[in-house]
PDBML (XML) file of the C-alpha atoms, coordinates in Angstrom:
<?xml version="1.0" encoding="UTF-8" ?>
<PDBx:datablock datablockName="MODEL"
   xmlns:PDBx="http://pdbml.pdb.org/schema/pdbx-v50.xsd"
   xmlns:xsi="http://www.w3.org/2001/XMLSchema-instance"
   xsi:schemaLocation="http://pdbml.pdb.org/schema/pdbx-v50.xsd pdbx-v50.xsd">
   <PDBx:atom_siteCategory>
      <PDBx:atom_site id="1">
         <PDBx:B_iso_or_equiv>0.00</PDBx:B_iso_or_equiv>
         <PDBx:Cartn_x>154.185</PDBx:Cartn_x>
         <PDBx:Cartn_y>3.169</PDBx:Cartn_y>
         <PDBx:Cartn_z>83.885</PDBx:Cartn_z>
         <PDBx:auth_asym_id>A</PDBx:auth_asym_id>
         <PDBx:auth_atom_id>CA</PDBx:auth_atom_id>
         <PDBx:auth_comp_id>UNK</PDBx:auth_comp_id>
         <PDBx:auth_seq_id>1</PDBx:auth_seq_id>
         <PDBx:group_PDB>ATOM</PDBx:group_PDB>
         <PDBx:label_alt_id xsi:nil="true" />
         <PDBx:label_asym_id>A</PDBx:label_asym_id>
         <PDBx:label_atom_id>CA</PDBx:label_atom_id>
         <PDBx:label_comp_id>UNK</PDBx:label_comp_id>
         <PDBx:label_entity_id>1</PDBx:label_entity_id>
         <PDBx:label_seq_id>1</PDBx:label_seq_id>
         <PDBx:occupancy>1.00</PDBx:occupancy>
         <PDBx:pdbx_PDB_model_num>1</PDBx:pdbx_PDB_model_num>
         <PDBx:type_symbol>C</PDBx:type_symbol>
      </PDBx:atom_site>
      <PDBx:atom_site id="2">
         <PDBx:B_iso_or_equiv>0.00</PDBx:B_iso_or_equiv>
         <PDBx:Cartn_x>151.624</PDBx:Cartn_x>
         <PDBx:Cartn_y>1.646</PDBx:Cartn_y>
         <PDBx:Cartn_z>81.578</PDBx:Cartn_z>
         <PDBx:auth_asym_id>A</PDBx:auth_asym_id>
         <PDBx:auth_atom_id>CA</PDBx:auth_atom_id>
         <PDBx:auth_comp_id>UNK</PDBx:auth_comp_id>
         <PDBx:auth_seq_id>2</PDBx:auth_seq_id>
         <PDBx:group_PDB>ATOM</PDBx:group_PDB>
         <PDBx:label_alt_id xsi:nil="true" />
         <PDBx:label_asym_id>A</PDBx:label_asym_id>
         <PDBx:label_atom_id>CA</PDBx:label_atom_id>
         <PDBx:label_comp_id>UNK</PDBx:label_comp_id>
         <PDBx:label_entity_id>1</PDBx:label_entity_id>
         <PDBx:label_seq_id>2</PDBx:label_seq_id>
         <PDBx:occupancy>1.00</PDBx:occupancy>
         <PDBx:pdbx_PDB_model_num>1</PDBx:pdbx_PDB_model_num>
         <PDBx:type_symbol>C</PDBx:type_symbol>
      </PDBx:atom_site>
      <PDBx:atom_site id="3">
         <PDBx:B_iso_or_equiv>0.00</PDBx:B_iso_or_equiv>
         <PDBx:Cartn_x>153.542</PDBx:Cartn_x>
         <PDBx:Cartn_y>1.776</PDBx:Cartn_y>
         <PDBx:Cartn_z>78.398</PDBx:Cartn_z>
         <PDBx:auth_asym_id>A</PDBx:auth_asym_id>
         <PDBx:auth_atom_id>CA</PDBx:auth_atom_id>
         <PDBx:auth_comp_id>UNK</PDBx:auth_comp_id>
         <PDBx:auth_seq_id>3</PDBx:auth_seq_id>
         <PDBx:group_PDB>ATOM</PDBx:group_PDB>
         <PDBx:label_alt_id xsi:nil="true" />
         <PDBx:label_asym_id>A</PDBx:label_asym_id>
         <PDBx:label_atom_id>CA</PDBx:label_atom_id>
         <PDBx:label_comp_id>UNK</PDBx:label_comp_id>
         <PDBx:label_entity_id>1</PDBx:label_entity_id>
         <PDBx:label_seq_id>3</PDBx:label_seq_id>
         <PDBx:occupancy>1.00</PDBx:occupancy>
         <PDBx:pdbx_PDB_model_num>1</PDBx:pdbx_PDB_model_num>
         <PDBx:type_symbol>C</PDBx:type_symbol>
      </PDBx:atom_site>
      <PDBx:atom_site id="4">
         <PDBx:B_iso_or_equiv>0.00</PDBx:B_iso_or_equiv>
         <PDBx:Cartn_x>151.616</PDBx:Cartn_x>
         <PDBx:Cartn_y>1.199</PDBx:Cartn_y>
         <PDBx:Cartn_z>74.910</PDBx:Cartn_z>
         <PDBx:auth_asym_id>A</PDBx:auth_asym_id>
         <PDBx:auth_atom_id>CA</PDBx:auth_atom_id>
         <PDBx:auth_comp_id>UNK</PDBx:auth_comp_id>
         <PDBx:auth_seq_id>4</PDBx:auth_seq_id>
         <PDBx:group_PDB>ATOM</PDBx:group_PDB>
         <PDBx:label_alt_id xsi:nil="true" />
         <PDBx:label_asym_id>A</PDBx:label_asym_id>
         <PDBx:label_atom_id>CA</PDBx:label_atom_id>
         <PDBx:label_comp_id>UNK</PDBx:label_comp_id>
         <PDBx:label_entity_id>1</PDBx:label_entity_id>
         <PDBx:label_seq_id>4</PDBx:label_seq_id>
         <PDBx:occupancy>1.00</PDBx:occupancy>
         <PDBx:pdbx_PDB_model_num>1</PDBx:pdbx_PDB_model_num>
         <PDBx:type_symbol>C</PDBx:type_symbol>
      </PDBx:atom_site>
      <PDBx:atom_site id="5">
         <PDBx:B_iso_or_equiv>0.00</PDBx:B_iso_or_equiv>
         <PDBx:Cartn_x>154.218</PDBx:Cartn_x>
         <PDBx:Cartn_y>-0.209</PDBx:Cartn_y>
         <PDBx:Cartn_z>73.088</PDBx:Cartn_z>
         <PDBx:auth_asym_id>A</PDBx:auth_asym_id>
         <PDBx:auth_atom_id>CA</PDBx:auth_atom_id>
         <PDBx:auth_comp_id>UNK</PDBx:auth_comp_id>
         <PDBx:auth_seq_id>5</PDBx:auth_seq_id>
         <PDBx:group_PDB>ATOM</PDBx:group_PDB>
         <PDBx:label_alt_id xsi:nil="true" />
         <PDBx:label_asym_id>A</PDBx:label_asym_id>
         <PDBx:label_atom_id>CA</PDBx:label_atom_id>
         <PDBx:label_comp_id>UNK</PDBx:label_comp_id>
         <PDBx:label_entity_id>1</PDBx:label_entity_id>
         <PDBx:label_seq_id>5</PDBx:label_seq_id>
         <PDBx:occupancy>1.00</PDBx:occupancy>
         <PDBx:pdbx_PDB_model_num>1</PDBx:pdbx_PDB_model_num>
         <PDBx:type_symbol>C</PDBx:type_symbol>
      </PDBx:atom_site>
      <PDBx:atom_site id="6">
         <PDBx:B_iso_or_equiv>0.00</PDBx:B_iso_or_equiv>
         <PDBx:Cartn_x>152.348</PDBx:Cartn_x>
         <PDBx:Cartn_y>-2.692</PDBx:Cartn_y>
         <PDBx:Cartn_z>70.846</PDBx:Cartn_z>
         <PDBx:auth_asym_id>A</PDBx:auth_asym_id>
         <PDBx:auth_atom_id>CA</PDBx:auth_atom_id>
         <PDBx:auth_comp_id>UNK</PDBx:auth_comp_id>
         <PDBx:auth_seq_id>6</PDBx:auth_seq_id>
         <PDBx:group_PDB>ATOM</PDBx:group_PDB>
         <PDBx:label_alt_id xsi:nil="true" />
         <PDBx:label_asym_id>A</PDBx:label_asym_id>
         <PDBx:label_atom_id>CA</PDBx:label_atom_id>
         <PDBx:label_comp_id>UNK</PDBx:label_comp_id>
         <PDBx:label_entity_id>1</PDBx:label_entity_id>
         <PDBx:label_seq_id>6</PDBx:label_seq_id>
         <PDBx:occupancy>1.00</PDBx:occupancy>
         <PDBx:pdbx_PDB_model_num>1</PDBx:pdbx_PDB_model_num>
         <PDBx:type_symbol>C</PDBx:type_symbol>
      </PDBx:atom_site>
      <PDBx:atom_site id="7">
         <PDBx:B_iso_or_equiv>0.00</PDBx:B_iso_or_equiv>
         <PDBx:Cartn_x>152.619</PDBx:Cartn_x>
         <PDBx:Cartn_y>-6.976</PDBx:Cartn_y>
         <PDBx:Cartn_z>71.377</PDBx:Cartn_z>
         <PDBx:auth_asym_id>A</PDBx:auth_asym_id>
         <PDBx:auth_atom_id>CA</PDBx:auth_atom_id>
         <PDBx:auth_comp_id>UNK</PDBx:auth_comp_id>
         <PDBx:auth_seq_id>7</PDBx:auth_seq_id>
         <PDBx:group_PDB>ATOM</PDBx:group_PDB>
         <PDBx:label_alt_id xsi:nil="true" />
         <PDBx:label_asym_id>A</PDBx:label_asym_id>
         <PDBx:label_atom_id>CA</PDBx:label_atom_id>
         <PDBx:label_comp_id>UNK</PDBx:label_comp_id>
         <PDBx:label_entity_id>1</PDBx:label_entity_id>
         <PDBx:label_seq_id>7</PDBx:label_seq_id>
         <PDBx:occupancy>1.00</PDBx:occupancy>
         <PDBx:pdbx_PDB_model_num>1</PDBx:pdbx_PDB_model_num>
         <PDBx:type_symbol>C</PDBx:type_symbol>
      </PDBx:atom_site>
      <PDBx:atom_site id="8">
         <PDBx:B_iso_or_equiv>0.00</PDBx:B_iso_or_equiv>
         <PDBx:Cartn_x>155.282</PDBx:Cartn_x>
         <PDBx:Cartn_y>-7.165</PDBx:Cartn_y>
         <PDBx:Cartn_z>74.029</PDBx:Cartn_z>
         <PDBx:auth_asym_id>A</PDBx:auth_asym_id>
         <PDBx:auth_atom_id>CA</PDBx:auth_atom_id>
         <PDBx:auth_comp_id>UNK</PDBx:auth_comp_id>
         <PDBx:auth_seq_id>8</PDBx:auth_seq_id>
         <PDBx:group_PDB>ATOM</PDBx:group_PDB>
         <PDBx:label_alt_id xsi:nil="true" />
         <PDBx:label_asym_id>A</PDBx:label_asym_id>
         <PDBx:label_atom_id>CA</PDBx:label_atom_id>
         <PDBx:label_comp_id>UNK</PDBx:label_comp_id>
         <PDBx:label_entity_id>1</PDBx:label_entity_id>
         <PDBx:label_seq_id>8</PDBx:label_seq_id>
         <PDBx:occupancy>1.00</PDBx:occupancy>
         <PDBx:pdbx_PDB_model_num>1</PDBx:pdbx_PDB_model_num>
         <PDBx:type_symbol>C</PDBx:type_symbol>
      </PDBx:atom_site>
      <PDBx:atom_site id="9">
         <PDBx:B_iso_or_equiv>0.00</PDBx:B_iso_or_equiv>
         <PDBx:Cartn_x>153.729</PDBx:Cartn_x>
         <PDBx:Cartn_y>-4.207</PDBx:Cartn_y>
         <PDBx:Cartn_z>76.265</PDBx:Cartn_z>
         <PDBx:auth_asym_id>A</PDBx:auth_asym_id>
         <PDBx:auth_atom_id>CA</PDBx:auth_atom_id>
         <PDBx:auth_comp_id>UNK</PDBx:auth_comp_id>
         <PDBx:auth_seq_id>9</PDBx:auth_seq_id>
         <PDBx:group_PDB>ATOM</PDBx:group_PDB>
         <PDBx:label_alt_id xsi:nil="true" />
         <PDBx:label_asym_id>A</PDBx:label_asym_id>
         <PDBx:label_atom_id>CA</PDBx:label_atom_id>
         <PDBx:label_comp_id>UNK</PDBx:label_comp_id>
         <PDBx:label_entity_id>1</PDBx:label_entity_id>
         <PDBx:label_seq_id>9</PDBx:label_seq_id>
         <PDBx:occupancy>1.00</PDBx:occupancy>
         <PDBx:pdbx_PDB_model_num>1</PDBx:pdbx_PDB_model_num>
         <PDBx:type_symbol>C</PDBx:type_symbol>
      </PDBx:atom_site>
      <PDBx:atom_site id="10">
         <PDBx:B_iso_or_equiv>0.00</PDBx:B_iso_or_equiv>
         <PDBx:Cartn_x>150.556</PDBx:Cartn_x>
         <PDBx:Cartn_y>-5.957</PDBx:Cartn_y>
         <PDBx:Cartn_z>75.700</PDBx:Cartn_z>
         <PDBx:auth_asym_id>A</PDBx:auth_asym_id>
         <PDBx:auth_atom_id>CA</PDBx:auth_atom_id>
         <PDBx:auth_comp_id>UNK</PDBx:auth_comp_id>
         <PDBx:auth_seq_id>10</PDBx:auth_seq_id>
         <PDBx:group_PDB>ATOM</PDBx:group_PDB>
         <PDBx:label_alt_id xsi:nil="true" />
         <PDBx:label_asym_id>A</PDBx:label_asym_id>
         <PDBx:label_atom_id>CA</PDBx:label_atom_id>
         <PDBx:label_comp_id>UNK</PDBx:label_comp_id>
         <PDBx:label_entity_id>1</PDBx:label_entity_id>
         <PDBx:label_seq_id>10</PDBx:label_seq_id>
         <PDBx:occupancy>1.00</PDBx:occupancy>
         <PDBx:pdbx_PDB_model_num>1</PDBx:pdbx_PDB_model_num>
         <PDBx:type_symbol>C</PDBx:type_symbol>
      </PDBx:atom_site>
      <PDBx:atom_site id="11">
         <PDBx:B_iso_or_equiv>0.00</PDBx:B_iso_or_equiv>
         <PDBx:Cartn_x>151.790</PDBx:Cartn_x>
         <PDBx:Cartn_y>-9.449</PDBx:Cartn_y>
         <PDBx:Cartn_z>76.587</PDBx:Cartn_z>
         <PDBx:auth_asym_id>A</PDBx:auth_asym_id>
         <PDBx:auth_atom_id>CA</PDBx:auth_atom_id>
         <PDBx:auth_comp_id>UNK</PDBx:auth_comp_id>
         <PDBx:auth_seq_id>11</PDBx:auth_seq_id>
         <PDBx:group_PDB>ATOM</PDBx:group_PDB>
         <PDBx:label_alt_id xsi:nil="true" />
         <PDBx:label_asym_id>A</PDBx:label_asym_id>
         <PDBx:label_atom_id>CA</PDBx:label_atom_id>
         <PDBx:label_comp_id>UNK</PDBx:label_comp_id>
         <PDBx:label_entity_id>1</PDBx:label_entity_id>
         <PDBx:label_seq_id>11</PDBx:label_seq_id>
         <PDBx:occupancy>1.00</PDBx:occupancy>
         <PDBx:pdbx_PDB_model_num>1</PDBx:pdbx_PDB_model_num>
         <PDBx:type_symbol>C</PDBx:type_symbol>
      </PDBx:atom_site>
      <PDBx:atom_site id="12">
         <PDBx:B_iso_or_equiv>0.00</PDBx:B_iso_or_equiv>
         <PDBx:Cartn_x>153.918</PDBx:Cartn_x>
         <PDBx:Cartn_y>-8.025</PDBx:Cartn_y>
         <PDBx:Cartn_z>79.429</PDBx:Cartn_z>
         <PDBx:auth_asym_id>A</PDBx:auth_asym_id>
         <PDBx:auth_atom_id>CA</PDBx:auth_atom_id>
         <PDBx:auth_comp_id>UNK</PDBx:auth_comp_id>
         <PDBx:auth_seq_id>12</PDBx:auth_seq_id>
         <PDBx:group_PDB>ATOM</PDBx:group_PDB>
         <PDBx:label_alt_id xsi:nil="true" />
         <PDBx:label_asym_id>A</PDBx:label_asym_id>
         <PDBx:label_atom_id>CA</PDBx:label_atom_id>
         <PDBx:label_comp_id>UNK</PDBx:label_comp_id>
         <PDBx:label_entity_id>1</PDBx:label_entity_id>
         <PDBx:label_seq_id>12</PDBx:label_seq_id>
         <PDBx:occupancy>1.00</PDBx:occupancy>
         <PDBx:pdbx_PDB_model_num>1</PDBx:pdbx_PDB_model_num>
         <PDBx:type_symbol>C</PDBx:type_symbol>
      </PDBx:atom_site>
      <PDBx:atom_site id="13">
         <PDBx:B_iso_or_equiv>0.00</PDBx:B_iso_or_equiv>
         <PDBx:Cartn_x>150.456</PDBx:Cartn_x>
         <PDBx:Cartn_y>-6.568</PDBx:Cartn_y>
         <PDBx:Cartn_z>81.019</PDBx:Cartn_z>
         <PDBx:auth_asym_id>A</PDBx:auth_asym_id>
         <PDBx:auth_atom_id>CA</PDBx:auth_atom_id>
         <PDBx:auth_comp_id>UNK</PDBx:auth_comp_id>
         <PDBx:auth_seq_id>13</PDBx:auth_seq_id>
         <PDBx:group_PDB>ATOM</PDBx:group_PDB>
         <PDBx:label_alt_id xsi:nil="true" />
         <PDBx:label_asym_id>A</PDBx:label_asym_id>
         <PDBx:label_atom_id>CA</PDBx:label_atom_id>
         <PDBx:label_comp_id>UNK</PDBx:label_comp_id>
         <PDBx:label_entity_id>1</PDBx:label_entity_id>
         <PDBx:label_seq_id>13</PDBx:label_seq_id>
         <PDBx:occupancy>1.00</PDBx:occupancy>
         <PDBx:pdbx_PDB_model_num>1</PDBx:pdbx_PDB_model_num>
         <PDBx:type_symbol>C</PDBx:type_symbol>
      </PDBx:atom_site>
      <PDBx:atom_site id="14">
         <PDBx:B_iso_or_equiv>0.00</PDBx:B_iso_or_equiv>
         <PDBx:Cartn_x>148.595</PDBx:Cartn_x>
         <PDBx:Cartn_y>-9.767</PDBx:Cartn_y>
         <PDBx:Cartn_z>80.165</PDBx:Cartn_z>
         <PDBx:auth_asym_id>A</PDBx:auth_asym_id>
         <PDBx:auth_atom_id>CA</PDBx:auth_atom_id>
         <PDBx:auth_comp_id>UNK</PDBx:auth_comp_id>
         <PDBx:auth_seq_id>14</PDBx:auth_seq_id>
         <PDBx:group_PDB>ATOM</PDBx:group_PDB>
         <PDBx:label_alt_id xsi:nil="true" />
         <PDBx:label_asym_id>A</PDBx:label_asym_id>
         <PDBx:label_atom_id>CA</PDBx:label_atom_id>
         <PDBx:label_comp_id>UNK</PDBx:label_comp_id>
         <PDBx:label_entity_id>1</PDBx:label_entity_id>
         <PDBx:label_seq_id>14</PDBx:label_seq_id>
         <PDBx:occupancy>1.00</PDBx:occupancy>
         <PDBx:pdbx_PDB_model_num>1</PDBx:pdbx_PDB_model_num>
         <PDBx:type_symbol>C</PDBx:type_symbol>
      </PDBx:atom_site>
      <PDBx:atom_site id="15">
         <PDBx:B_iso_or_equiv>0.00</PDBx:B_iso_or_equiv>
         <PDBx:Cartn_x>150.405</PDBx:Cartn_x>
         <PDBx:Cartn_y>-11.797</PDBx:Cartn_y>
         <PDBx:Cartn_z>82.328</PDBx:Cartn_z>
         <PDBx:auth_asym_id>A</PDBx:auth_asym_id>
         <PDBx:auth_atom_id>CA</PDBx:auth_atom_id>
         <PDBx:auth_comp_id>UNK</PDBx:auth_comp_id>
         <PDBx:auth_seq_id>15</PDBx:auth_seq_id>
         <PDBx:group_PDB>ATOM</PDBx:group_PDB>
         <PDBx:label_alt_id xsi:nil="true" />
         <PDBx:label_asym_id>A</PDBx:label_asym_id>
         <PDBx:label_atom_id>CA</PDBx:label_atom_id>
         <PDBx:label_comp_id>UNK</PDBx:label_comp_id>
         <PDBx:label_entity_id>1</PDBx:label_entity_id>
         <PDBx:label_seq_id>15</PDBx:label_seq_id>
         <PDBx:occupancy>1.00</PDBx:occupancy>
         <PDBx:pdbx_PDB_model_num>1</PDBx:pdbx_PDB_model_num>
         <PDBx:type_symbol>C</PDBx:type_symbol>
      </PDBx:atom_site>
      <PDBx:atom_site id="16">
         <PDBx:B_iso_or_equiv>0.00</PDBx:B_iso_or_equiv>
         <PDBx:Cartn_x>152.255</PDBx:Cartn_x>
         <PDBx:Cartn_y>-10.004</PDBx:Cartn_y>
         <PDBx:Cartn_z>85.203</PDBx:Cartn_z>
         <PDBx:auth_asym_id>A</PDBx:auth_asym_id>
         <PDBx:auth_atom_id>CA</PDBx:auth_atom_id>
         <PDBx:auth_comp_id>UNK</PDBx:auth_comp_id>
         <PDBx:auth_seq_id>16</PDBx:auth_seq_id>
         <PDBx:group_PDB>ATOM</PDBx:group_PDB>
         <PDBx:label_alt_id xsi:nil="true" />
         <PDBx:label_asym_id>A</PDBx:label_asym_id>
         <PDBx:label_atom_id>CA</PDBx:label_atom_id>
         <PDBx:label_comp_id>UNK</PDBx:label_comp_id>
         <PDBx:label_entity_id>1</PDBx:label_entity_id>
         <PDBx:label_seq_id>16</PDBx:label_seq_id>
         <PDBx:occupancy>1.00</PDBx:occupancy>
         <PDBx:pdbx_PDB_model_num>1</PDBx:pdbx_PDB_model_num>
         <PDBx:type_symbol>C</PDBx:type_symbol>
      </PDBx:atom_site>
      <PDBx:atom_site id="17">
         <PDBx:B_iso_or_equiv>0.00</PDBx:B_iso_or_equiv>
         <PDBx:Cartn_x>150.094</PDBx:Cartn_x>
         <PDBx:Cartn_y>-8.791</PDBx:Cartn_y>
         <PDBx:Cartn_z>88.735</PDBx:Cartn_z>
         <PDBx:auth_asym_id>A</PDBx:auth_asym_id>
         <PDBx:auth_atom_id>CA</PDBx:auth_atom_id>
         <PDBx:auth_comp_id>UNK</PDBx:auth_comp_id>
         <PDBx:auth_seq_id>17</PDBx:auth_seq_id>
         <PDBx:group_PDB>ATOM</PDBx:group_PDB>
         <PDBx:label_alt_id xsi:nil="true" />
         <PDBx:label_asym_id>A</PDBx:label_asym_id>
         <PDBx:label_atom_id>CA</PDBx:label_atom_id>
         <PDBx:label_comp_id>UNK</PDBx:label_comp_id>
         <PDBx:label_entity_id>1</PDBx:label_entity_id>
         <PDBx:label_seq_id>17</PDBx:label_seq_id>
         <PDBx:occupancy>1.00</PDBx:occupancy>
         <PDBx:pdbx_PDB_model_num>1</PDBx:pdbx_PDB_model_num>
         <PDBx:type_symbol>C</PDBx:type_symbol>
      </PDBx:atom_site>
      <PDBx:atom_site id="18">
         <PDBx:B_iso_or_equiv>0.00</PDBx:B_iso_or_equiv>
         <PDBx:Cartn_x>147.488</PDBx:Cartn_x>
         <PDBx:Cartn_y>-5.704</PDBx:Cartn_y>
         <PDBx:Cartn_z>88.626</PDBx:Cartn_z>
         <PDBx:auth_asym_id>A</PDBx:auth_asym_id>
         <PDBx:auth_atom_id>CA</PDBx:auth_atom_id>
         <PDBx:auth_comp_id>UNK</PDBx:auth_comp_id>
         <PDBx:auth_seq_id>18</PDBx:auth_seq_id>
         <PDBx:group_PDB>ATOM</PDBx:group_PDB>
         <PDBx:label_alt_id xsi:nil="true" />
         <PDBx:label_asym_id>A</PDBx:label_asym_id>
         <PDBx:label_atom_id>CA</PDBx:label_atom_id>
         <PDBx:label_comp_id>UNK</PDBx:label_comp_id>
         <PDBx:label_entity_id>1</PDBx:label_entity_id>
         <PDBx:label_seq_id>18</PDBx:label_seq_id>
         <PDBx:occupancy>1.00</PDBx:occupancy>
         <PDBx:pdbx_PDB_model_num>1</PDBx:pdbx_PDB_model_num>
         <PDBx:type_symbol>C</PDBx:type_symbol>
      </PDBx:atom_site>
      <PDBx:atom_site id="19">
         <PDBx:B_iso_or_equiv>0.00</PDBx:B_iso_or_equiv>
         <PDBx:Cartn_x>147.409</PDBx:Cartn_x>
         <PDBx:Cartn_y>-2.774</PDBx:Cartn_y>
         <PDBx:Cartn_z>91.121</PDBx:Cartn_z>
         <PDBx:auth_asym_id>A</PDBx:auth_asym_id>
         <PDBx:auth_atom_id>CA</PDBx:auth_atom_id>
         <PDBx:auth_comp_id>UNK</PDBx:auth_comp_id>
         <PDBx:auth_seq_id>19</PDBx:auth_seq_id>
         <PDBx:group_PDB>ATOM</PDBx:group_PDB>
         <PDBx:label_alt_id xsi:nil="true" />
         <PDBx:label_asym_id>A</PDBx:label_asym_id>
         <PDBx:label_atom_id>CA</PDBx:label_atom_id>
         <PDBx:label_comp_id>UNK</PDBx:label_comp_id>
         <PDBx:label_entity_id>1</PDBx:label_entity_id>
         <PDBx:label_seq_id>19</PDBx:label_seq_id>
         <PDBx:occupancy>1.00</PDBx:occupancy>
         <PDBx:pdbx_PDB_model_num>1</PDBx:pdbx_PDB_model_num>
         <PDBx:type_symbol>C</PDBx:type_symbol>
      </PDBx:atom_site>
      <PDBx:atom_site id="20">
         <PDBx:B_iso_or_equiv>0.00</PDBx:B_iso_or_equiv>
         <PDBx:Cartn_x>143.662</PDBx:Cartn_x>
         <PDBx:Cartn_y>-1.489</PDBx:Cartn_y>
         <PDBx:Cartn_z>91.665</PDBx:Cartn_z>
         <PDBx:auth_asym_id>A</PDBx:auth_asym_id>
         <PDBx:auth_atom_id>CA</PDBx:auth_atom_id>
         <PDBx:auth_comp_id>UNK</PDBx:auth_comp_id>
         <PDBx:auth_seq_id>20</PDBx:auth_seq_id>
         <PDBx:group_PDB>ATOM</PDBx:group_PDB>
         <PDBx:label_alt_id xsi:nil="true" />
         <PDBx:label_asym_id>A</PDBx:label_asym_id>
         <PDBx:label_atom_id>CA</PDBx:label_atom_id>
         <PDBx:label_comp_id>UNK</PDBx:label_comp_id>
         <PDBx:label_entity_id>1</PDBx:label_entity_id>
         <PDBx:label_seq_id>20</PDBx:label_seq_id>
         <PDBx:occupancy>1.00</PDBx:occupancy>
         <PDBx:pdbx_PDB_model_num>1</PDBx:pdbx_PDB_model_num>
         <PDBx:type_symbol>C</PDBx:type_symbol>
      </PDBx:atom_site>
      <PDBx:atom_site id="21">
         <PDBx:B_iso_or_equiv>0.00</PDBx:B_iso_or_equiv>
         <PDBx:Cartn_x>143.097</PDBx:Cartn_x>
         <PDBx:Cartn_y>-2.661</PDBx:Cartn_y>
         <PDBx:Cartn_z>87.966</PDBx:Cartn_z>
         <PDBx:auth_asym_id>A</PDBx:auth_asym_id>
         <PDBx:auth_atom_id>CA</PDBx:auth_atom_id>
         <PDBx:auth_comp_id>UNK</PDBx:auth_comp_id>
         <PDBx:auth_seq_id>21</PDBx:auth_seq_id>
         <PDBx:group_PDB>ATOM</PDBx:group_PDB>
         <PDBx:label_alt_id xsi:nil="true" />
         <PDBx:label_asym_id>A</PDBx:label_asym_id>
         <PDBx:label_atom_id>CA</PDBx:label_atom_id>
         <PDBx:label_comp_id>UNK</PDBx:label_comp_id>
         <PDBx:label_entity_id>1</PDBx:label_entity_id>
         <PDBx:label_seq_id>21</PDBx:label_seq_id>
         <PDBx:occupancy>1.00</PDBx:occupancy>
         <PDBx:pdbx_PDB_model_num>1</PDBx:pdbx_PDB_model_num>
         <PDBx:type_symbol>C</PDBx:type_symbol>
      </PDBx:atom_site>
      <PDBx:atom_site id="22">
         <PDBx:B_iso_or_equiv>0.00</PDBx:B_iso_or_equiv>
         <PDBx:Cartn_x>145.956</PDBx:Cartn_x>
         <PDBx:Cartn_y>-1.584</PDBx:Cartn_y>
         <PDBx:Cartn_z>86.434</PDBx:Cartn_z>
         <PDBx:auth_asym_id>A</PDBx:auth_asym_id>
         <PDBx:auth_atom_id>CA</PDBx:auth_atom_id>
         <PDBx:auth_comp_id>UNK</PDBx:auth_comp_id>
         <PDBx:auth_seq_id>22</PDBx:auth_seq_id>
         <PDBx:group_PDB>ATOM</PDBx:group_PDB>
         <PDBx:label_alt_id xsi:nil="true" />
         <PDBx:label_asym_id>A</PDBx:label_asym_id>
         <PDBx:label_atom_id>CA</PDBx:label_atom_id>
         <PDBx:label_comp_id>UNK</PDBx:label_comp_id>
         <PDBx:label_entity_id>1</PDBx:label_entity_id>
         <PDBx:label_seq_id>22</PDBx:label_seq_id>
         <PDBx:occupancy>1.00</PDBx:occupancy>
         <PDBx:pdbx_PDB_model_num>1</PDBx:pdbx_PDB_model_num>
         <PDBx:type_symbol>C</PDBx:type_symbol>
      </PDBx:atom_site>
      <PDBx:atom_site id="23">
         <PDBx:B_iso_or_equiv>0.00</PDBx:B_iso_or_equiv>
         <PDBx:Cartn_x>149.031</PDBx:Cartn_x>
         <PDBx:Cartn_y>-3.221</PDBx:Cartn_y>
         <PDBx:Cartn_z>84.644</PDBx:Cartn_z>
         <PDBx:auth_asym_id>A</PDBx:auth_asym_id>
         <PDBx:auth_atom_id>CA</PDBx:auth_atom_id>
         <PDBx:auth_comp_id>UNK</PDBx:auth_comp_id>
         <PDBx:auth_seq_id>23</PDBx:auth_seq_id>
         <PDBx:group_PDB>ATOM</PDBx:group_PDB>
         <PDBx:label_alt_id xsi:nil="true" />
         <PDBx:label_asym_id>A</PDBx:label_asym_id>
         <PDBx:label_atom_id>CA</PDBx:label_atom_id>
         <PDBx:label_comp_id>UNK</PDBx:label_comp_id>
         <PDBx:label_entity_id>1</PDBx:label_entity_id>
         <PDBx:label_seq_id>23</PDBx:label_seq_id>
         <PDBx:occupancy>1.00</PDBx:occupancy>
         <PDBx:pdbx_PDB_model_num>1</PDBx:pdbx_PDB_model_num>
         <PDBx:type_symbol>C</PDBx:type_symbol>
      </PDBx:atom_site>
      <PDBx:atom_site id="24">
         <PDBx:B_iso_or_equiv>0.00</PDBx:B_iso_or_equiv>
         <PDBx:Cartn_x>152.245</PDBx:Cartn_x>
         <PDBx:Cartn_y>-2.102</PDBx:Cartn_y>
         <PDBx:Cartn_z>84.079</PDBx:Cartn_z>
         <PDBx:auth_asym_id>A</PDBx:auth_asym_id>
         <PDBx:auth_atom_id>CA</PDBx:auth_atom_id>
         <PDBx:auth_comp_id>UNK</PDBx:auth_comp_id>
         <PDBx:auth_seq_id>24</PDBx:auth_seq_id>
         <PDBx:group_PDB>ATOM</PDBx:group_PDB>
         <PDBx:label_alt_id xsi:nil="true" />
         <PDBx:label_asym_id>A</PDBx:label_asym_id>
         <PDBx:label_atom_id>CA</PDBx:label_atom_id>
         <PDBx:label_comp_id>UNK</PDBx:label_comp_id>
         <PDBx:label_entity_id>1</PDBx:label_entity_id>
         <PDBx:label_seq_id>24</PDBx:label_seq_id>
         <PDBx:occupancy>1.00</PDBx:occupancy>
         <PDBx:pdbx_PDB_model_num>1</PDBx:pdbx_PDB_model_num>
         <PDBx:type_symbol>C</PDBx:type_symbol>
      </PDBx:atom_site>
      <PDBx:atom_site id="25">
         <PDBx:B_iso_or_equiv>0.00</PDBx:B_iso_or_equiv>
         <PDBx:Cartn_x>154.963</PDBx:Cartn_x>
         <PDBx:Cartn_y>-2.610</PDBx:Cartn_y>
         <PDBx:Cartn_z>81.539</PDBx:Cartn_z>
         <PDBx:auth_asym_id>A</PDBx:auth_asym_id>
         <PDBx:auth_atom_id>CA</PDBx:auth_atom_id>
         <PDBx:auth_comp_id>UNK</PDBx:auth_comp_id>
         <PDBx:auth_seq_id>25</PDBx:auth_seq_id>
         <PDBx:group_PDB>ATOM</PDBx:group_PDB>
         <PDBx:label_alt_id xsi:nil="true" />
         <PDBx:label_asym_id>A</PDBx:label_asym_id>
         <PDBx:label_atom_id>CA</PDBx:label_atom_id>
         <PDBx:label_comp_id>UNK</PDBx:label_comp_id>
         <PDBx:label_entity_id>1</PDBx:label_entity_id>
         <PDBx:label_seq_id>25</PDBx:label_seq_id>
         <PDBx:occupancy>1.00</PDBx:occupancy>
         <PDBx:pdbx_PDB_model_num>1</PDBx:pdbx_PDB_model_num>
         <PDBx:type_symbol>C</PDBx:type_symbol>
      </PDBx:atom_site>
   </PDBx:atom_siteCategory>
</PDBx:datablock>
């Protein structure tokens, strides 16, 4: 799940592996 939960989901995403372009939190 790609959560939008502000700085930490954001930061989470940022720096942790893609799948087919998208992150996860």
């Amino acid at each position: 799940q790609d959560l939008d939960c502000g700085g930490l989901c954001n930061a989470i995403e940022k720096v942790t592996p893609a799948l087919n372009g998208k992150h996860f939190s």
